[in-house]
Structures are given as C-alpha cells and as structure tokens.
N, C-alpha and C. Protein backbone atom coordinates (compact mmCIF):
# COMPACT_ATOMS: atom_id res chain seq x y z
N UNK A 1 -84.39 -110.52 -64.45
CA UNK A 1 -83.93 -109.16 -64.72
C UNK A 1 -83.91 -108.94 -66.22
N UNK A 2 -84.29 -107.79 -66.40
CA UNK A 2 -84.14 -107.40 -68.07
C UNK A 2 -83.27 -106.70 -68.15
N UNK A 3 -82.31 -106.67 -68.85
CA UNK A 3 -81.54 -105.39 -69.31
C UNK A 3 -81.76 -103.95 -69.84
N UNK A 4 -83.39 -104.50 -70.16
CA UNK A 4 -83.92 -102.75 -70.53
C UNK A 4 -84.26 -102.36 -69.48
N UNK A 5 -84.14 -102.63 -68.23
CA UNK A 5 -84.24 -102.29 -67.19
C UNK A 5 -82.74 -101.22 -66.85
N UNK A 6 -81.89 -101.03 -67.62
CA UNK A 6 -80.40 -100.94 -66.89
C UNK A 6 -80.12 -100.00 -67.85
N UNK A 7 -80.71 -100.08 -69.19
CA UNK A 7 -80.47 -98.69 -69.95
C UNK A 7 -80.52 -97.05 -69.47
N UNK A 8 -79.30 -96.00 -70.21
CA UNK A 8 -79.47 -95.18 -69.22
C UNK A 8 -80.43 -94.39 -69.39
N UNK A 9 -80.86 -93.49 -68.18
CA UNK A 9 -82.56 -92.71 -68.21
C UNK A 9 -81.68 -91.25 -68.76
N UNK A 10 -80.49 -90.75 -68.59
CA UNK A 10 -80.46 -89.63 -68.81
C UNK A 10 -79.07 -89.55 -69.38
N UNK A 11 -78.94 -88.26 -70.68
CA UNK A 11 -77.47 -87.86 -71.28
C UNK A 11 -76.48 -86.81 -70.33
N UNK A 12 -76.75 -86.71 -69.29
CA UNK A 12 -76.52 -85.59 -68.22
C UNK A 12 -76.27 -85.94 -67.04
N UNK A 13 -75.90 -85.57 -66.10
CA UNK A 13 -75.64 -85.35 -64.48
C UNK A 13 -74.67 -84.39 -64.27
N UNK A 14 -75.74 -83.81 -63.03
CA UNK A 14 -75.24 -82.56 -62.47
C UNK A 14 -74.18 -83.06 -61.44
N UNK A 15 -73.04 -82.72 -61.16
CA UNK A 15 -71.96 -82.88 -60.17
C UNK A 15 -72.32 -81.99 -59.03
N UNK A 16 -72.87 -81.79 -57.80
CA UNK A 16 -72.11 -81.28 -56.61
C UNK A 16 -70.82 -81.01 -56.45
N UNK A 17 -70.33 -79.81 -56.31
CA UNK A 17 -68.53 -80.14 -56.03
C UNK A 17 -69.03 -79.60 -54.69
N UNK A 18 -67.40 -80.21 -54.33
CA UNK A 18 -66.85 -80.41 -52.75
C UNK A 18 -65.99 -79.88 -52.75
N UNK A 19 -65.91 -79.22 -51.27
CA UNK A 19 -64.42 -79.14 -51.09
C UNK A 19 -63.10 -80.40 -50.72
N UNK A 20 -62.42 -79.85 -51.97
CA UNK A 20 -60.89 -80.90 -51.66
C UNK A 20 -60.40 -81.09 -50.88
N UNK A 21 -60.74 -80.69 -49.76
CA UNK A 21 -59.61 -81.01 -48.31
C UNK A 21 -60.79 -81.09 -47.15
N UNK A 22 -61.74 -80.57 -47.28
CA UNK A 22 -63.15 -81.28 -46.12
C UNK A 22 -64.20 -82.21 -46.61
N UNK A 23 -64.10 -82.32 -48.07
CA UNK A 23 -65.22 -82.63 -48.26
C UNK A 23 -66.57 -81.88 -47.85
N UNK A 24 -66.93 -80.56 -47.96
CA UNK A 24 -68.21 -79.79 -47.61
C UNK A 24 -68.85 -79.47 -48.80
N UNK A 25 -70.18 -79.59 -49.02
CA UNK A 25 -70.55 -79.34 -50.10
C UNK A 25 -70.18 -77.71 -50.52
N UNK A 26 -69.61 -76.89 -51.89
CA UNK A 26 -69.00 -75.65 -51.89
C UNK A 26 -70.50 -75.02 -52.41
N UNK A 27 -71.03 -73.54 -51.79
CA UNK A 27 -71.80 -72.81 -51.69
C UNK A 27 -71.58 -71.71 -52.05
N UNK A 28 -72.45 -71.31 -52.98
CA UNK A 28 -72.45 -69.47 -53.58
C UNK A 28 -73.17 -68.87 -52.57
N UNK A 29 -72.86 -67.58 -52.48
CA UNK A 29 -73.24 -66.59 -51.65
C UNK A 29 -74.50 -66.90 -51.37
N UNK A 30 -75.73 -66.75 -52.61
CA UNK A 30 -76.86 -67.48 -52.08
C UNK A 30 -77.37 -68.44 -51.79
N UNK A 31 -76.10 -69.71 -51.37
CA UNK A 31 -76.67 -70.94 -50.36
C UNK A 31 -77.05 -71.54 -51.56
N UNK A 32 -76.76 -71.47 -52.77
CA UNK A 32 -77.08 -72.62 -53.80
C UNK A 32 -75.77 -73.11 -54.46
N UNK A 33 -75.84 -74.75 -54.31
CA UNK A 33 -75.27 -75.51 -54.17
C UNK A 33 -73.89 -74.92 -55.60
N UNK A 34 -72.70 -75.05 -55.87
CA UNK A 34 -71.84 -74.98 -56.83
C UNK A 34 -71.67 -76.22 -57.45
N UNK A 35 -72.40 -76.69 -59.04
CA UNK A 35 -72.40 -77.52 -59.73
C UNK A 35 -71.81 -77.36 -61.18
N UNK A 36 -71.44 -78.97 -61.75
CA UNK A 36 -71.22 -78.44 -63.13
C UNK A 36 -71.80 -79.68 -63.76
N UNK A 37 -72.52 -79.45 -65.05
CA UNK A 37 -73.39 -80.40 -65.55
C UNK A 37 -72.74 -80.53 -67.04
N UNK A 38 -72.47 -82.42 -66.37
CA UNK A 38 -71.80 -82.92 -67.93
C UNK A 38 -72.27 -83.88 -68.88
N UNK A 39 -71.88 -84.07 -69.93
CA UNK A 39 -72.68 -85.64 -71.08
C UNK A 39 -71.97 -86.53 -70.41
N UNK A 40 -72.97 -87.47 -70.78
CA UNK A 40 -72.65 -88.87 -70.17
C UNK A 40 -71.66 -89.57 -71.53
N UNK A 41 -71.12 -90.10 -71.03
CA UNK A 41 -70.07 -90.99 -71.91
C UNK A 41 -71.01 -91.50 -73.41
N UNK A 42 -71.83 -92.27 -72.53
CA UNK A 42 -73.18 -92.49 -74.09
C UNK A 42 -73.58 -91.79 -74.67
N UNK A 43 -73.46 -90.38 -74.24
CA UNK A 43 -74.27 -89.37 -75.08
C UNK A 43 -73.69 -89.26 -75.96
N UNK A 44 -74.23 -88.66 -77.63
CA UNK A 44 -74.00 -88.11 -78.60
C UNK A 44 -73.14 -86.73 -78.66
N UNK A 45 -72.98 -86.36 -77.96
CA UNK A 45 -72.30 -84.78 -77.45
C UNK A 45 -70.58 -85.38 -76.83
N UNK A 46 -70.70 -86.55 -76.22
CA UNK A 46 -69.50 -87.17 -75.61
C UNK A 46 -68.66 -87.85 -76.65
N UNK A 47 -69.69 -88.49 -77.28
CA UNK A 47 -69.58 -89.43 -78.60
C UNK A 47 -68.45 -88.23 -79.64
N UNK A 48 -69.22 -87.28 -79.85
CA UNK A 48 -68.53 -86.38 -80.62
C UNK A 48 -67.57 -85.54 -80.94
N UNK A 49 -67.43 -85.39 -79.15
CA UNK A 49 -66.34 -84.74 -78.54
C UNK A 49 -64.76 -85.95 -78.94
N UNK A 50 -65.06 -86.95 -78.59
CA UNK A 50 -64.30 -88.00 -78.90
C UNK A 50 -63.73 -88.24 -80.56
N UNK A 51 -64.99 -88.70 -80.83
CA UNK A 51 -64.28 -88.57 -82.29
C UNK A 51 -63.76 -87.27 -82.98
N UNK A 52 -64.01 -86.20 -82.57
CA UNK A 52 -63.24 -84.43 -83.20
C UNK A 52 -61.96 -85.23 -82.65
N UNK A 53 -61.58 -85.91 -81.62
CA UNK A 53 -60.14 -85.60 -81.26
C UNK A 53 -59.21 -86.76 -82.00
N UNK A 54 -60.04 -88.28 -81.79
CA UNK A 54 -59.72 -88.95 -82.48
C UNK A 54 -59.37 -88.75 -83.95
N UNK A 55 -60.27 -88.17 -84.82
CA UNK A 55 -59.91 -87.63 -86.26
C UNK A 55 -58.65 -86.56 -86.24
N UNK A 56 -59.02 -86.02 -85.79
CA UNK A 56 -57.17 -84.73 -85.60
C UNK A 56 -56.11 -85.75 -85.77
N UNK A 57 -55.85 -86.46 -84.65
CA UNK A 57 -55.16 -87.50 -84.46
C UNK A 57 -54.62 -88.08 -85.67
N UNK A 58 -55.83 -88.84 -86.23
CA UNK A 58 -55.79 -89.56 -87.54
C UNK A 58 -54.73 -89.03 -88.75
N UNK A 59 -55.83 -87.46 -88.82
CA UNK A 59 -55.12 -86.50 -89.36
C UNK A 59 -53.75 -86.36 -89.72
N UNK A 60 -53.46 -86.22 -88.27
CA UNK A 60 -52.06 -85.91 -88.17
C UNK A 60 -50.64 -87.01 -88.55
N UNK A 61 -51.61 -87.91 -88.07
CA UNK A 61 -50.63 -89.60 -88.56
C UNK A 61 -50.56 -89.48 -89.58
N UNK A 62 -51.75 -89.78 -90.72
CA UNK A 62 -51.99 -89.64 -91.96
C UNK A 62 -50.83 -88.44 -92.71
N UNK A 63 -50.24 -87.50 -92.21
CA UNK A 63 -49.86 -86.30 -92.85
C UNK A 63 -48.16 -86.69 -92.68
N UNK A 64 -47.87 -87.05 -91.47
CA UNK A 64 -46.84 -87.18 -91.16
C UNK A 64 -46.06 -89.01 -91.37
N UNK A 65 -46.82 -89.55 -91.19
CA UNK A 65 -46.77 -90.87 -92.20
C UNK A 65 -46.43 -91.88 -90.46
N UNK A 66 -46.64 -91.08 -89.59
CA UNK A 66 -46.22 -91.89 -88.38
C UNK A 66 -47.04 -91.13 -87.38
N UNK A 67 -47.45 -91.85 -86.19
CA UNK A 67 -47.80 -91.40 -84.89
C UNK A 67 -47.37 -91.06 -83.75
N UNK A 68 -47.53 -89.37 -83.51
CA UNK A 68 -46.48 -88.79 -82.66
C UNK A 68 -47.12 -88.03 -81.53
N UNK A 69 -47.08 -87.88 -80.63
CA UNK A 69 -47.59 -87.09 -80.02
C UNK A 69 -47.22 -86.88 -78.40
N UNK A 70 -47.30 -85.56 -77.59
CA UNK A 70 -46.26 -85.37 -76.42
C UNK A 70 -47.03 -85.80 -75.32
N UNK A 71 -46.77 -85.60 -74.23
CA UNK A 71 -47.22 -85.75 -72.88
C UNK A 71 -48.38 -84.89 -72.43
N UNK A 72 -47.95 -83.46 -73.42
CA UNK A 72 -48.66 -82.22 -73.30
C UNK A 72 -49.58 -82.28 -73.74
N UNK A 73 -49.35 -83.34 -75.17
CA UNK A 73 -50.55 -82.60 -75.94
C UNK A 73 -51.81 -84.00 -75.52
N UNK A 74 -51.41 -84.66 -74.72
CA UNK A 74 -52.33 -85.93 -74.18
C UNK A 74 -53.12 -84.97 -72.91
N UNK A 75 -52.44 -84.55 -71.99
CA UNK A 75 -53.11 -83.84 -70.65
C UNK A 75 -54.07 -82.53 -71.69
N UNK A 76 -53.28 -81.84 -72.58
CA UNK A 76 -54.50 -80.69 -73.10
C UNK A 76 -55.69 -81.73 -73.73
N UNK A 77 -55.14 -82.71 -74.47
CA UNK A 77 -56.42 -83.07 -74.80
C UNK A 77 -57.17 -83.96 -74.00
N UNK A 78 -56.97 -84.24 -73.13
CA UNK A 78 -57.69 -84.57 -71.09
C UNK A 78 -58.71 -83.36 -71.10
N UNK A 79 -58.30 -82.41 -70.68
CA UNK A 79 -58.79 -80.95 -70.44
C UNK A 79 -59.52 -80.43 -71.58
N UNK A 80 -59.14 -80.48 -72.65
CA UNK A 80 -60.68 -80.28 -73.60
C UNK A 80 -61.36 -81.25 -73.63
N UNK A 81 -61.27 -82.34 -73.63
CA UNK A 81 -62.46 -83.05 -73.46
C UNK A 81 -63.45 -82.87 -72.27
N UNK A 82 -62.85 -82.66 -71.47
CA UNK A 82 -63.73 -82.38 -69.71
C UNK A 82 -64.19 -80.81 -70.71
N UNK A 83 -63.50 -80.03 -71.11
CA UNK A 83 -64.86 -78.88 -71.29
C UNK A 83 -65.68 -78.88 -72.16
N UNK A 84 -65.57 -79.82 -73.08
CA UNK A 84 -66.52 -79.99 -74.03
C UNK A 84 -67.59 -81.04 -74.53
N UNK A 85 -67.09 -81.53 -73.14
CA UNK A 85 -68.64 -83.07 -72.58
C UNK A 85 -68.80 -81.85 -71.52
N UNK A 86 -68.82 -80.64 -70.74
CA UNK A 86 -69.14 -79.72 -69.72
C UNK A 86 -70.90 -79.16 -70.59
N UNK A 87 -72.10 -79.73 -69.94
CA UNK A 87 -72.89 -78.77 -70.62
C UNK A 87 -72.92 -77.53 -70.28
N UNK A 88 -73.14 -77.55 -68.96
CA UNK A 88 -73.29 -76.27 -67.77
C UNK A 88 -72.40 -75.99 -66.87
N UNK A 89 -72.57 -74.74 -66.48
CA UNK A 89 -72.04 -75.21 -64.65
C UNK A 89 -72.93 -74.00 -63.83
N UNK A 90 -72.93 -74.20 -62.69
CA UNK A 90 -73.47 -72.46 -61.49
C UNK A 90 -71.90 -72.35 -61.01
N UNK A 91 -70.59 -71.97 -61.16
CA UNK A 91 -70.13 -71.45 -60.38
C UNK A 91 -69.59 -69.84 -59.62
N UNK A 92 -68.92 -70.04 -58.78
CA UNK A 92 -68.96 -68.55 -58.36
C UNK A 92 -67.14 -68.92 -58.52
N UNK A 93 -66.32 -67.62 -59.40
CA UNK A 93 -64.56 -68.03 -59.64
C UNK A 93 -64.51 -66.06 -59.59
N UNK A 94 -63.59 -65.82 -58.15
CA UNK A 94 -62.58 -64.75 -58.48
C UNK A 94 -64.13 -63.84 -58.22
N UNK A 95 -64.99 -64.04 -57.56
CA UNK A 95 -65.57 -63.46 -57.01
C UNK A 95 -67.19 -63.13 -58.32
N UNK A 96 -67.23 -63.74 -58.72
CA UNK A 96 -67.89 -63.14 -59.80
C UNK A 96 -68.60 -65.04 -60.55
N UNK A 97 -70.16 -64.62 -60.76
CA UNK A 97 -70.51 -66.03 -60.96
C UNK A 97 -70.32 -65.93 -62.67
N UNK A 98 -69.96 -67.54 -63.46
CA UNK A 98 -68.68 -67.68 -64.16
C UNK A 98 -69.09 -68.17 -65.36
N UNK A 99 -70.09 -67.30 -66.71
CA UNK A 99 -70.53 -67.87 -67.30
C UNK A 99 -69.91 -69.04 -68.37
N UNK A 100 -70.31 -70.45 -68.53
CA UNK A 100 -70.04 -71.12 -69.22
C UNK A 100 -69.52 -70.99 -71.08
N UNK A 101 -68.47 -71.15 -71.10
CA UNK A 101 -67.85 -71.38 -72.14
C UNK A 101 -66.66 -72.63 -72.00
N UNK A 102 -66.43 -73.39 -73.61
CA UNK A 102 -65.54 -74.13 -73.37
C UNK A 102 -64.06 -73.72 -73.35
N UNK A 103 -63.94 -72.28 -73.50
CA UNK A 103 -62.77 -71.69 -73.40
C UNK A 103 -62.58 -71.56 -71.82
N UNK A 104 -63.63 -71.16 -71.31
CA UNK A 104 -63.47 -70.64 -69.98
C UNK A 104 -63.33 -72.33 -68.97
N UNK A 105 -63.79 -73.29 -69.54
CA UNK A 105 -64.02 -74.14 -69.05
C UNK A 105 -62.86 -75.15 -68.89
N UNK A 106 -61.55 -74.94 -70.01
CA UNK A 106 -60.19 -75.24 -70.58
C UNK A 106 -59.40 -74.82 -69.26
N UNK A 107 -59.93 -73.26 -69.43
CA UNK A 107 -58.46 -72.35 -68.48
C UNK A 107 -59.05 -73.16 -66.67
N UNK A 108 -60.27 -72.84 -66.29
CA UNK A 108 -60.73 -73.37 -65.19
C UNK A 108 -60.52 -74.91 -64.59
N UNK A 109 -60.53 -75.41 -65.61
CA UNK A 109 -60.08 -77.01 -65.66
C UNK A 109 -58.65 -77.08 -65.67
N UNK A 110 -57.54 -76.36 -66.19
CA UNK A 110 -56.24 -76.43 -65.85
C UNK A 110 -55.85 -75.67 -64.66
N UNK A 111 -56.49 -74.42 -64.15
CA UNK A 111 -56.06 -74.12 -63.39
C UNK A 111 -56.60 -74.85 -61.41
N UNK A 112 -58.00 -76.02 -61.60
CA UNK A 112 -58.48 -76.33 -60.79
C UNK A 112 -58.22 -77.75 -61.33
N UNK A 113 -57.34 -78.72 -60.36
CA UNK A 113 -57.33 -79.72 -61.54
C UNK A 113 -57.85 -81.11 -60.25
N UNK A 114 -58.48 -80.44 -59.09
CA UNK A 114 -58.90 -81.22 -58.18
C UNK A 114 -60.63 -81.11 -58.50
N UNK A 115 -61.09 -80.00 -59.33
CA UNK A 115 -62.39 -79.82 -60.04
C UNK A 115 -62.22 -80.94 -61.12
N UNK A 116 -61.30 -80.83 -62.36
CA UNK A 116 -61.47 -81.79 -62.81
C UNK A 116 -61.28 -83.00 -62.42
N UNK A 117 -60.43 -83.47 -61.44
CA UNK A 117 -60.80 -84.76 -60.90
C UNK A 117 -62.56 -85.16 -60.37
N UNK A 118 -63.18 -83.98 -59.35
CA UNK A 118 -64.19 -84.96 -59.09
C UNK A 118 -65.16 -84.74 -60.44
N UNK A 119 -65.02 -84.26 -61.66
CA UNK A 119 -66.24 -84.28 -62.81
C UNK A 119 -65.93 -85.68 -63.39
N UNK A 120 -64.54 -85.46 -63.65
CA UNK A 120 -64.30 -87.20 -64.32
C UNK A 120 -64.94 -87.94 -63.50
N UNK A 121 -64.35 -88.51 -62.04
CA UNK A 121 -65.31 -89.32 -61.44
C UNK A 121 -66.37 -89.35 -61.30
N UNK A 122 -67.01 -88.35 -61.52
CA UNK A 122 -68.82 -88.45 -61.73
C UNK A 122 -68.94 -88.92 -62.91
N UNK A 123 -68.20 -88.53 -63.70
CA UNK A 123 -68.79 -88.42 -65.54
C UNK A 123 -68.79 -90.01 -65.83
N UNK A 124 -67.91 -91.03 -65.10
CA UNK A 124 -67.30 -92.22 -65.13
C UNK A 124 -67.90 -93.12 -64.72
N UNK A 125 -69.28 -92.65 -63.54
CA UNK A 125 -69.73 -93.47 -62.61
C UNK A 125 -71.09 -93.87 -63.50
N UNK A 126 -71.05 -94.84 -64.54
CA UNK A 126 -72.20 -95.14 -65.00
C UNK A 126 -73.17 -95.48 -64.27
N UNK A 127 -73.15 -95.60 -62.89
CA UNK A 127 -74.62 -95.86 -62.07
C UNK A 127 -75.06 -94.46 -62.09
N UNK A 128 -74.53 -93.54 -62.58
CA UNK A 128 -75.46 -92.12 -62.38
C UNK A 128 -76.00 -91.51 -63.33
N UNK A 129 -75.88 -92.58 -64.16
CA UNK A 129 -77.30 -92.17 -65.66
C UNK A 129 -78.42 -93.15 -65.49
N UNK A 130 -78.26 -94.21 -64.39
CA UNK A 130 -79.41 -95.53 -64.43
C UNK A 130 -80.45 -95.08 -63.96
N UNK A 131 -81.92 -95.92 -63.63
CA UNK A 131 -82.80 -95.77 -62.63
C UNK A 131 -81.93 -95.73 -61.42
N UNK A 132 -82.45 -95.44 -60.55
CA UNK A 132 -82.22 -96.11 -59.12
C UNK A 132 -83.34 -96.99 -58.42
C-alpha cells in the first residue's frame, strides 16, 4: 500500500440532509435532493476559518493578560465555523429556496441545530474526501 494512495481527491463534499426523525432523504418541490456543500478540514478555506478564530482568541488573551472565555462564546464560535467552512447549499427554508450567505448560514445553523449536527458529521468523516 502507498499512502499516496490515501491522499485526499477533493476540498469539498456535498451533504445529503435527512430527515431527523425518519431518516428520508429531504426534497425540494422539484424532487432535487436538499444539500449543503462544505471544506474539508484539509482545505485551505477550513484551515483559515480556524486560524481567524484562533488569532481573535490570541488577541484577546494578549489584551487582557489572561484567557477568558464563556460557554456562549465557544457554541457561537461552533456555529461560525460550520458557516464559514459552508461553501454552498440548495435549500428550500420558510418556503422560499435560501440563498447562501455566512450570515444566513449562522442564523440557520442556530436555529436547525440537528442540520448542524449531520454537516459536522459529514465534514468529520475523512473517508469522504478519499478515493473509494
């Protein structure tokens, strides 16, 4: 076996969502599938997202001469990170299909927080950037 064999093929994967309580794949009016497409942990876009938050952080230690921070401000910064490793998405929210922003992607992610569960678990599953 080589290991360049195992490197990943792609910075992306598209999620299928499901429904939370059947498991059915969830469908827009026109029978196309409801997805949201995120960076892979390796990617440069994930990479970056990380360190913006990490540096704040820094920041903030650095200013205050100690490291502080709430419960709150750990779960918001959970939730921006899921929208800003988010490249895409198709969904249909409140009747109306839901163009992508990371603002929109913040409020949607706090207010659906069984959506952000299954993106993390995709985003997490490094077999889904490999060959197969």
């Amino acid at each position: 076996m080589d290991l360049q064999n195992l490197l990943p093929t792609s910075d992306t994967i598209t999620v299928i969502l499901k429904h939370p309580v059947t498991d059915d794949v969830l469908m827009k009016d026109d029978g196309v599938e409801m997805s949201v497409t995120v960076y892979a942990p390796h990617s440069k876009e994930y990479k970056a997202a990380i360190h913006e938050q990490t540096n704040k952080r820094i920041q903030k230690a650095q200013k205050s001469k100690k490291i502080t921070f709430t419960a709150e401000e750990i779960d918001l910064a959970s939730v921006e990170l899921m929208a800003k490793t988010t490249k895409d998405w198709d969904l249909i929210f409140n009747k109306k299909s839901l163009k992508f922003s990371v603002a929109e992607a913040i409020d949607l992610y706090q207010k659906l927080p069984w959506l952000k569960d299954q993106v993390i678990e995709a985003q997490e599953d490094y077999t889904s950037f490999l060959k197969k």
